[in-house]
C-alpha atoms as a PDB file:
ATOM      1  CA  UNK A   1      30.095  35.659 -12.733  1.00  0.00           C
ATOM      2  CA  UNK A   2      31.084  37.426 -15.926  1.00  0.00           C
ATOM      3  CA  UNK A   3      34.636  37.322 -15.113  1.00  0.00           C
ATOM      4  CA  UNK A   4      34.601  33.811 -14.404  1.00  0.00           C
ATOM      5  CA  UNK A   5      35.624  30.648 -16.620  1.00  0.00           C
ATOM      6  CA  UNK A   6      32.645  28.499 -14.327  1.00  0.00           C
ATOM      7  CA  UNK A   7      30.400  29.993 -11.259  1.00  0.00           C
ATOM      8  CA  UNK A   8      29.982  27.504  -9.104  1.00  0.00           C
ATOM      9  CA  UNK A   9      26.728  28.173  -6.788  1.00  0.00           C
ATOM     10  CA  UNK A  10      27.342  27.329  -3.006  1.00  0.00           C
ATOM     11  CA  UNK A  11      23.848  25.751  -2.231  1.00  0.00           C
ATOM     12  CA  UNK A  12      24.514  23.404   0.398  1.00  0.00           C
ATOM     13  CA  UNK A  13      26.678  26.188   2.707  1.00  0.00           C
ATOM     14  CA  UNK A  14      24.827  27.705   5.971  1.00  0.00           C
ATOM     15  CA  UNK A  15      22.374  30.992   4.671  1.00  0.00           C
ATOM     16  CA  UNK A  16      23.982  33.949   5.494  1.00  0.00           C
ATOM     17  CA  UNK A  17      20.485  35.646   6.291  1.00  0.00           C
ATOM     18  CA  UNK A  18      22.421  39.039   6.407  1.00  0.00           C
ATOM     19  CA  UNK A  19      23.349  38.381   2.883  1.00  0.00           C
ATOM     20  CA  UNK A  20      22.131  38.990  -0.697  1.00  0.00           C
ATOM     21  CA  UNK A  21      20.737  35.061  -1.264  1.00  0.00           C
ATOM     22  CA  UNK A  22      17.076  36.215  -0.122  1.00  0.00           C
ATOM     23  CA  UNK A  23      17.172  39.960  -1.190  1.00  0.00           C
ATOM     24  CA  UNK A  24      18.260  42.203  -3.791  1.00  0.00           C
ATOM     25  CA  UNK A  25      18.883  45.886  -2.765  1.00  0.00           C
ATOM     26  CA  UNK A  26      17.621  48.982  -4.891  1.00  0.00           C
ATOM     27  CA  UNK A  27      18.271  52.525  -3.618  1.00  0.00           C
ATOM     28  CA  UNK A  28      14.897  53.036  -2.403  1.00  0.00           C
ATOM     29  CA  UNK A  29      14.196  49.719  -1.062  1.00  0.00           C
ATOM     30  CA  UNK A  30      15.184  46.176  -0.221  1.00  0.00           C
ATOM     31  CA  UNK A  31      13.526  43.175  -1.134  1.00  0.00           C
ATOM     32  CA  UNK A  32      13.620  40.281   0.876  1.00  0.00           C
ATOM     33  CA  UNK A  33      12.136  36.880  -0.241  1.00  0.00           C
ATOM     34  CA  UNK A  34      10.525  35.646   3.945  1.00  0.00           C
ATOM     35  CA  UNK A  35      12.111  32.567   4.986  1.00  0.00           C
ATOM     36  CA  UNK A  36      10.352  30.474   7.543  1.00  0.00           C
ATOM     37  CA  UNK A  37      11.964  31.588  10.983  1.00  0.00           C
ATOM     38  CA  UNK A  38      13.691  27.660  11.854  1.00  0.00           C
ATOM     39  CA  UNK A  39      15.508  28.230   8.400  1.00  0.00           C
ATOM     40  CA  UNK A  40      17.815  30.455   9.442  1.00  0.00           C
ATOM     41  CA  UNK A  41      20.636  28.369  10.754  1.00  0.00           C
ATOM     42  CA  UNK A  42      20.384  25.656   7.723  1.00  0.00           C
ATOM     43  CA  UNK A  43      21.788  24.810   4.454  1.00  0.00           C
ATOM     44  CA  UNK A  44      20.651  27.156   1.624  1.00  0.00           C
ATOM     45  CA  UNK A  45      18.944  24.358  -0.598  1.00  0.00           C
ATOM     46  CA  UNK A  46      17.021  23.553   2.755  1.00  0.00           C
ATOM     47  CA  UNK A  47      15.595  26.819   3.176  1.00  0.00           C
ATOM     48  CA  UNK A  48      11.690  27.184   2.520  1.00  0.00           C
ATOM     49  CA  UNK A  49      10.140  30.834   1.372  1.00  0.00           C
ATOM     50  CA  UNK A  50       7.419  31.321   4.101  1.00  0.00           C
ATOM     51  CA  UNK A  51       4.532  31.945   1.983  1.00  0.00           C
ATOM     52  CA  UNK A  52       2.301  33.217   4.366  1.00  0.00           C
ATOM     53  CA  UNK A  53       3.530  36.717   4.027  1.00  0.00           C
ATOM     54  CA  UNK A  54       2.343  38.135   0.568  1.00  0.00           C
ATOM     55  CA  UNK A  55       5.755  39.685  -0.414  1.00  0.00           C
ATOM     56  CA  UNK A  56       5.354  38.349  -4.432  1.00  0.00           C
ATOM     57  CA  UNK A  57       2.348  40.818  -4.965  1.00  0.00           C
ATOM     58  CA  UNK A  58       4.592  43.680  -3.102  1.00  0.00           C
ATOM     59  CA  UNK A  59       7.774  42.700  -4.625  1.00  0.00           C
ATOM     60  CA  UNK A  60       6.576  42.452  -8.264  1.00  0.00           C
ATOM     61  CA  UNK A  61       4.084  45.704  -7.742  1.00  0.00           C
ATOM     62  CA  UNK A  62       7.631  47.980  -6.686  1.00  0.00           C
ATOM     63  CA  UNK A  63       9.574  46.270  -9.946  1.00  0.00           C
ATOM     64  CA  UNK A  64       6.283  47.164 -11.921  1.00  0.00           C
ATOM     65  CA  UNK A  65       6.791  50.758 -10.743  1.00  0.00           C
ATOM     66  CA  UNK A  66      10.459  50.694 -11.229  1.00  0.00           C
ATOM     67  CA  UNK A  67      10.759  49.473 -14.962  1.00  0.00           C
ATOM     68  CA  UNK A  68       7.226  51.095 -16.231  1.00  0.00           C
ATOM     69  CA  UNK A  69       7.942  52.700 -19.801  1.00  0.00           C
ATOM     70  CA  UNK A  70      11.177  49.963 -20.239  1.00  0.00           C
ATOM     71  CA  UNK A  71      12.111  48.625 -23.342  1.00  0.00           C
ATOM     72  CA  UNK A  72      11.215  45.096 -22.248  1.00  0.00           C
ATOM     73  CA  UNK A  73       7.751  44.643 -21.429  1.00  0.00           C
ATOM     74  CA  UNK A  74       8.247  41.270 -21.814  1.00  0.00           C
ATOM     75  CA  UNK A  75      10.682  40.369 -19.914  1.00  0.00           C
ATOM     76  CA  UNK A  76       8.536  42.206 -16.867  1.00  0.00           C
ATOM     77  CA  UNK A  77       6.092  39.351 -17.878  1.00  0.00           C
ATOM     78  CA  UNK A  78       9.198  36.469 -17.315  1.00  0.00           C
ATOM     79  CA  UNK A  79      10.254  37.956 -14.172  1.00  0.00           C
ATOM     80  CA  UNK A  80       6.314  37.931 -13.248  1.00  0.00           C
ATOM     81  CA  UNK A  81       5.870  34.412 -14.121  1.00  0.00           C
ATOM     82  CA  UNK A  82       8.897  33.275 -12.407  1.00  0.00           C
ATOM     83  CA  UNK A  83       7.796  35.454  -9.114  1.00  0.00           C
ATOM     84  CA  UNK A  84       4.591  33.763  -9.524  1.00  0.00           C
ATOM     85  CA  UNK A  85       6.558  30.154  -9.113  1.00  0.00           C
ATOM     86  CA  UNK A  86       5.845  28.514  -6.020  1.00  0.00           C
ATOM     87  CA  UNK A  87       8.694  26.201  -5.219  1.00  0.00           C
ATOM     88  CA  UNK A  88       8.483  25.938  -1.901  1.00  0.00           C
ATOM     89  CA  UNK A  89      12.211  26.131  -1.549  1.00  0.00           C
ATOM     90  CA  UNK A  90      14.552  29.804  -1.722  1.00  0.00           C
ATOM     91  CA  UNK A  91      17.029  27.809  -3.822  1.00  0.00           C
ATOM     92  CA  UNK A  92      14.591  26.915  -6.495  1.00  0.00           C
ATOM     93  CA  UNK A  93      13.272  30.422  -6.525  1.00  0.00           C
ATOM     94  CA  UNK A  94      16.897  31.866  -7.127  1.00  0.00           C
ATOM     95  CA  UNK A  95      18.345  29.526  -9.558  1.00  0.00           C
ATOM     96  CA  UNK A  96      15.327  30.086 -11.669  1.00  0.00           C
ATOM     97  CA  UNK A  97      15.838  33.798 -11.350  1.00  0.00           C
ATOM     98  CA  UNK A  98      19.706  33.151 -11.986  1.00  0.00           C
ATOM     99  CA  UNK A  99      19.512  31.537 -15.002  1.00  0.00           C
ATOM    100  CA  UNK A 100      17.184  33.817 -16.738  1.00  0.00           C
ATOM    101  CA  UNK A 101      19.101  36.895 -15.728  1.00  0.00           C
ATOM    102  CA  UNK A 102      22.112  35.056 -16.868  1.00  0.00           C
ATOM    103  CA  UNK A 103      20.194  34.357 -20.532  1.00  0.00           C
ATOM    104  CA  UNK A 104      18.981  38.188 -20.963  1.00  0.00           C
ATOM    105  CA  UNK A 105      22.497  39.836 -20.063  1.00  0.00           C
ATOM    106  CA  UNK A 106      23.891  37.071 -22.653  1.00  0.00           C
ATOM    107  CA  UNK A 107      26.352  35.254 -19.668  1.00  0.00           C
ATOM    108  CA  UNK A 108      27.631  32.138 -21.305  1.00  0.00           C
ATOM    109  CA  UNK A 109      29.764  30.910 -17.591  1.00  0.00           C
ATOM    110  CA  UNK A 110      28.593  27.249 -17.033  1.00  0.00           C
ATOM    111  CA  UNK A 111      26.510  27.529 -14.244  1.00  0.00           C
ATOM    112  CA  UNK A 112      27.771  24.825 -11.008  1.00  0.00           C
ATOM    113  CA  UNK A 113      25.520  23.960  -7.658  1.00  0.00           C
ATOM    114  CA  UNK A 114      27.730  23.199  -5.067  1.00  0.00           C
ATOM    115  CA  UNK A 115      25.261  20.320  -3.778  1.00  0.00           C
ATOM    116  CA  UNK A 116      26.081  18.477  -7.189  1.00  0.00           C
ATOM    117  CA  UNK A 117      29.839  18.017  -7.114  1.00  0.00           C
ATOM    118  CA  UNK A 118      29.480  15.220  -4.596  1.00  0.00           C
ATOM    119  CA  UNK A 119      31.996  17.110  -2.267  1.00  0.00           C
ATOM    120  CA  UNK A 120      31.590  16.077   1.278  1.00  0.00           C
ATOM    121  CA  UNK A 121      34.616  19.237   2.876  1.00  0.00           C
ATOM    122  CA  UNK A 122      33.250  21.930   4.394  1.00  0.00           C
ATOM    123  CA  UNK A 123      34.323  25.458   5.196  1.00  0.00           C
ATOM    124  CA  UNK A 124      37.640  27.157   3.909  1.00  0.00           C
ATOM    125  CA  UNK A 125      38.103  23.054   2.473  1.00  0.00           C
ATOM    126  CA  UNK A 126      34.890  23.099   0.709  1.00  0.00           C
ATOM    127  CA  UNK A 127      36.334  25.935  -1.326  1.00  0.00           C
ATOM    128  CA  UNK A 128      39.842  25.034  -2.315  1.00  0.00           C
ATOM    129  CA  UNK A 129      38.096  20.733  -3.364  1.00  0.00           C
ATOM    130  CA  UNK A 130      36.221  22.922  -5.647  1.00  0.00           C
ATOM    131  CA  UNK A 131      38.831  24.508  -6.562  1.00  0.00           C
ATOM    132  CA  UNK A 132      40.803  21.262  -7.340  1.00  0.00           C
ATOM    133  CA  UNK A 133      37.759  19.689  -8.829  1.00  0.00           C
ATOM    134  CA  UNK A 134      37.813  21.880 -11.852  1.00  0.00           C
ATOM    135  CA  UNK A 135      41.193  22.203 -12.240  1.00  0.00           C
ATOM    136  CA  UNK A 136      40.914  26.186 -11.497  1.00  0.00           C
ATOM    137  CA  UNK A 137      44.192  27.965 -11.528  1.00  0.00           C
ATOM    138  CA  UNK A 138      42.545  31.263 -10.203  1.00  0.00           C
ATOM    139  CA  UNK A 139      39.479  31.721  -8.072  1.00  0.00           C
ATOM    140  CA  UNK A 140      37.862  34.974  -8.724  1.00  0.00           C
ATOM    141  CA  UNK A 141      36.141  36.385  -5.487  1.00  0.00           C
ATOM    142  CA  UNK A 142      35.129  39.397  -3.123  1.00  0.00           C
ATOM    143  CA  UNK A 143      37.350  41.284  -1.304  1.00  0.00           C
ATOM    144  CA  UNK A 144      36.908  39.422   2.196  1.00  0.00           C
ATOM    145  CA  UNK A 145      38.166  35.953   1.206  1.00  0.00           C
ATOM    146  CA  UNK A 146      41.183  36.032   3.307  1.00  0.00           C
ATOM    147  CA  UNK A 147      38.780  36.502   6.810  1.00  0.00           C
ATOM    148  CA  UNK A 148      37.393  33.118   5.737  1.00  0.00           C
ATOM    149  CA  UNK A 149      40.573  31.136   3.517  1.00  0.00           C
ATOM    150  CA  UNK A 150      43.993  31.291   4.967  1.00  0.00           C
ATOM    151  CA  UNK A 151      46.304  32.888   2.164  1.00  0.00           C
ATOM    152  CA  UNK A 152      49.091  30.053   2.444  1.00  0.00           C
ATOM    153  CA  UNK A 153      45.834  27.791   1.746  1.00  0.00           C
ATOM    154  CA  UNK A 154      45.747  29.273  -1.737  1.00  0.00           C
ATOM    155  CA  UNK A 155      49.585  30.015  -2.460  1.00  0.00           C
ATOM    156  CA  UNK A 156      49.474  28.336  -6.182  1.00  0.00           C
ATOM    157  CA  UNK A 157      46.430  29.936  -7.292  1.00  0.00           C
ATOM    158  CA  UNK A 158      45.381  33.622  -8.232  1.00  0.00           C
ATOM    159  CA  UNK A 159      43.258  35.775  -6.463  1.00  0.00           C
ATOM    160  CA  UNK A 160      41.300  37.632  -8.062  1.00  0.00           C
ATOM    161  CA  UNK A 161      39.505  39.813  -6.223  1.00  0.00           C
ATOM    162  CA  UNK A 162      36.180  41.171  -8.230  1.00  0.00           C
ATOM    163  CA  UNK A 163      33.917  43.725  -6.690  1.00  0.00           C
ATOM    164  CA  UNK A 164      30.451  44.852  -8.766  1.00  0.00           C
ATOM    165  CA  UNK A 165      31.809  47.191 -10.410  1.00  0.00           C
ATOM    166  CA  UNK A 166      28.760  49.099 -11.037  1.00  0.00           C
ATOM    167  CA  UNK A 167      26.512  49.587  -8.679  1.00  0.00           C
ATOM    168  CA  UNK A 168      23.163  49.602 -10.066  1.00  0.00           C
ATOM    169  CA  UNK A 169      21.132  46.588  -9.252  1.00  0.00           C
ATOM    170  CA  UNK A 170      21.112  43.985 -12.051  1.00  0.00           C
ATOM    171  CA  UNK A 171      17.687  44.267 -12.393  1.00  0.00           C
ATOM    172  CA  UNK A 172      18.647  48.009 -13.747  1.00  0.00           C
ATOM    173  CA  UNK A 173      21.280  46.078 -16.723  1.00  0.00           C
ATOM    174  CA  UNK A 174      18.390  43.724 -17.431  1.00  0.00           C
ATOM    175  CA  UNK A 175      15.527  46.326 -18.430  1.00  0.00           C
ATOM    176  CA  UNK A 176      17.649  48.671 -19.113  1.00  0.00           C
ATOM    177  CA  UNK A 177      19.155  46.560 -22.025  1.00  0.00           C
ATOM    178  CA  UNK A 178      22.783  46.246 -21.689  1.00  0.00           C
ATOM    179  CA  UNK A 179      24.899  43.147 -21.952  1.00  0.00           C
ATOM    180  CA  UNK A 180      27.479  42.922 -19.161  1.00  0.00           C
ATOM    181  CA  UNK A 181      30.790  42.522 -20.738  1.00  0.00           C
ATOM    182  CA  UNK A 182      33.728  41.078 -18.934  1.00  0.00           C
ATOM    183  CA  UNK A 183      36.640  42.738 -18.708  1.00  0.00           C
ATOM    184  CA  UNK A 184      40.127  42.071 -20.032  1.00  0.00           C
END
């Protein structure tokens, strides 16, 4: 997101449930946000947190544990408060989350949901209408784009491939009080 001129959120794309859109990985432990079980095979902005499992009280007890003696007490309280939010749906949960680890680490990239732009492609199109929507004469990604987008699909535009550089969870930047800077 930091190297990008505009992230553009792909809400309305099948959930990956092996993926990172309902967990966050630490070295001691994953979290996973539950999903009900019919969710798995839907649209992202479809998908509803199963809330009879109490993972909040779990979740927010291990990042209690984590950041004790941070500089930030407060923002323990934020991330509390929006834990404590009870949207119903994953999506709401994450773009909430998004945005205020996006205000903390001081990322300015205009924030896009997919679901908004009124694009009706899907797949490898979906990604090169956004592309066109905006303009974009790069599209910064992860290393396996080309499994998913054929390369002559994406011959005028750079690829730039962006990995996490480092490896700590974000969670780790956030209380840990360092602004992500983007590279040049």
């Amino acid at each position: 997101m930091v190297d990008a001129d505009i992230f553009v959120l792909l809400d309305h794309v099948q959930l990956d449930h092996r993926g990172f859109t309902r967990k966050v990985e630490f070295p001691e432990q994953t979290l996973s946000v539950p999903i009900n079980k019919h969710d798995k095979f839907i649209a992202i902005n479809k998908v509803r947190i199963d809330e009879s499992q109490p993972w909040r009280r779990k979740h927010f007890r291990f990042l209690q544990m984590r950041y004790t003696g941070s500089h930030f007490p407060a923002r323990l309280a934020v991330l509390k408060g929006l834990m404590e939010y009870n949207p119903g749906f994953l999506i709401d949960l994450n773009s909430r989350l998004l945005m205020q680890i996006k205000t903390w680490l001081k990322i300015g990239t205009p924030t896009f949901w997919s679901s908004d732009l009124g694009i009706e492609s899907h797949g490898r199109e979906l990604i090169r209408d956004i592309i066109d929507l905006f303009g974009a004469d790069t599209y910064v990604t992860g290393s396996s784009w080309s499994k998913y987008i054929p390369p002559e699909m994406m011959e005028d535009i750079t690829i730039m491939e962006s990995s996490y550089r480092d490896k700590r969870p974000v969670l780790d930047l956030v209380f840990g009080g360092e602004r992500v800077v983007r590279d040049s």
